[in-house]
Protein backbone atom coordinates (compact mmCIF):
# COMPACT_ATOMS: atom_id res chain seq x y z
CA UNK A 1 13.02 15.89 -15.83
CA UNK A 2 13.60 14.44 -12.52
CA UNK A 3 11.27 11.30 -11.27
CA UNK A 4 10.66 11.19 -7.25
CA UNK A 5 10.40 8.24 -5.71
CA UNK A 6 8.90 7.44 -2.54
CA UNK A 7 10.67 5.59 0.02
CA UNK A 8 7.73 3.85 2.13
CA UNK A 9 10.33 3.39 4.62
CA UNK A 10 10.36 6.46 5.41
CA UNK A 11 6.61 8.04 6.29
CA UNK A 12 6.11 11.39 4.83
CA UNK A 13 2.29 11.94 6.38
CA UNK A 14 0.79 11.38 9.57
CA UNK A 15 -2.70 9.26 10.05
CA UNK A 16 -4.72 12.34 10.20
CA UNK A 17 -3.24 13.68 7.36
CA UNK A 18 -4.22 10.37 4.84
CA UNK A 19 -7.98 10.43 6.53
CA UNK A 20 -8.42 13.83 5.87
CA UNK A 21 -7.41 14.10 2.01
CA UNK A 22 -10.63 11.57 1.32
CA UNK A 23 -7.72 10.09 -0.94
CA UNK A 24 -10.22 7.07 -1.03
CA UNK A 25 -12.26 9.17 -3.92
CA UNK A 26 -9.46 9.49 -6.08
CA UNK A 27 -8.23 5.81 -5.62
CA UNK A 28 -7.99 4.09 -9.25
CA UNK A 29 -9.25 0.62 -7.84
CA UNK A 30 -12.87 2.41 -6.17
CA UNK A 31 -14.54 1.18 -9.32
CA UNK A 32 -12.37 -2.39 -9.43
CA UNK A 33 -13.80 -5.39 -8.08
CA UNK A 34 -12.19 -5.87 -4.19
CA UNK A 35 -12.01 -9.89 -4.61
CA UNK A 36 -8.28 -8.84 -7.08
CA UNK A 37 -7.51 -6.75 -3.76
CA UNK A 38 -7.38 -9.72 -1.90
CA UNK A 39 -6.08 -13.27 -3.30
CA UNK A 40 -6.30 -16.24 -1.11
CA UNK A 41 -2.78 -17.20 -0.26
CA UNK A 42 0.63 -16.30 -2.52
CA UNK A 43 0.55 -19.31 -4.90
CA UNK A 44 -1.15 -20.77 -7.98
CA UNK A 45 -3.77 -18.13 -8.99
CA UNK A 46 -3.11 -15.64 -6.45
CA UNK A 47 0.03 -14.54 -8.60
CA UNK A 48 -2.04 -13.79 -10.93
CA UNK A 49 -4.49 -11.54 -8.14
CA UNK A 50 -1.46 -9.99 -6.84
CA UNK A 51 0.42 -8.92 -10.05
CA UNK A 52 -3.07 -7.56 -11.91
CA UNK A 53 -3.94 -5.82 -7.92
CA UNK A 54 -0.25 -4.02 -8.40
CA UNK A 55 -0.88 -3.07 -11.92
CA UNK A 56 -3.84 -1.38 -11.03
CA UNK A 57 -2.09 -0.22 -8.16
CA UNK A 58 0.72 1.35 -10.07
CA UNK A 59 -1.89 3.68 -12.04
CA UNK A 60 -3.18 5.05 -9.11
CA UNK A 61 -2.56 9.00 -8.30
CA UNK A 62 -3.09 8.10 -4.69
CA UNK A 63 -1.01 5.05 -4.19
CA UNK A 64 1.25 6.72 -1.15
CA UNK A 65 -1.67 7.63 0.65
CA UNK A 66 -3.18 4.14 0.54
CA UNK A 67 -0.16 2.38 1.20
CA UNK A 68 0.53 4.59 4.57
CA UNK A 69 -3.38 4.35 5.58
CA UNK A 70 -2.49 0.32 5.30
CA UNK A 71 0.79 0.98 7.46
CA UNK A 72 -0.79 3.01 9.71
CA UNK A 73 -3.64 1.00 10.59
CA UNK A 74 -1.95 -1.81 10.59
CA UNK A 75 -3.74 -3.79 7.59
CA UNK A 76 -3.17 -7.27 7.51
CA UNK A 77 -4.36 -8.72 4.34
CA UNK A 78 -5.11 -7.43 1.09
CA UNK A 79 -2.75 -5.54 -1.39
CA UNK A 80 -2.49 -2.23 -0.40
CA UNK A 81 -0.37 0.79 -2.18
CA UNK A 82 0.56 -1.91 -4.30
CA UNK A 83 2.18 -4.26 -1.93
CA UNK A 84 1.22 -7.48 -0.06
CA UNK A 85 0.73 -8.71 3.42
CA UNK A 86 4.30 -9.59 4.19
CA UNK A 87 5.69 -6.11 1.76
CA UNK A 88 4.15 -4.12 4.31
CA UNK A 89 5.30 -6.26 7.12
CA UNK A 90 9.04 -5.93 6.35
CA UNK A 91 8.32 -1.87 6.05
CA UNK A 92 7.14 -1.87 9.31
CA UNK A 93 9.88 -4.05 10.70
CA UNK A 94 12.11 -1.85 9.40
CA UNK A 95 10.28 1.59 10.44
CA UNK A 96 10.81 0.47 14.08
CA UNK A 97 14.50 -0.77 13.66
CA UNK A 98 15.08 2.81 12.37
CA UNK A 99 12.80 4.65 15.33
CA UNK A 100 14.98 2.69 17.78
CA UNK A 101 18.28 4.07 16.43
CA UNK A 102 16.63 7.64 16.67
């Protein structure tokens, strides 16, 4: 058995293509109280938010799909795809480096 990974650097859908899947219906955290979605600041009990947000984030059949809506549309706060703020920053910092080279 072989186990495929997904590099987020690398986007594998467009914007149209994450809106129109509805992938929203499927996400494991629809049910899940937002507030663990988004912990105020990245110390103290906001560890706590973040690593519980990821756990729920790593059950989630649609996990791609959210994190490239959040890339896409540039969200700024909030765990998304299971990563934070400043995980999705550094993807997109690197997304342009490598559109530059291409």
């Amino acid at each position: 058995m072989s186990i495929t990974t997904h590099n987020p650097l690398e986007s594998l859908v467009t914007l149209e293509d994450v809106a129109r899947t509805g992938w929203r219906n499927s996400a494991e955290c629809k049910d899940t109280e937002p507030d663990l979605f988004f912990p105020v600041g990245q110390t103290g009990p906001a560890i706590a938010h973040i690593a519980n947000a990821k756990a729920v984030c790593s059950e989630c059949a649609v996990q791609i799909e959210c994190l490239e809506y959040a890339l896409m549309t540039n969200q700024d706060a909030g765990i998304w795809g299971g990563l934070t703020e400043d995980e999705r920053r550094k993807i997109r910092r690197e997304r342009r480096k490598q559109n530059r080279r291409v």
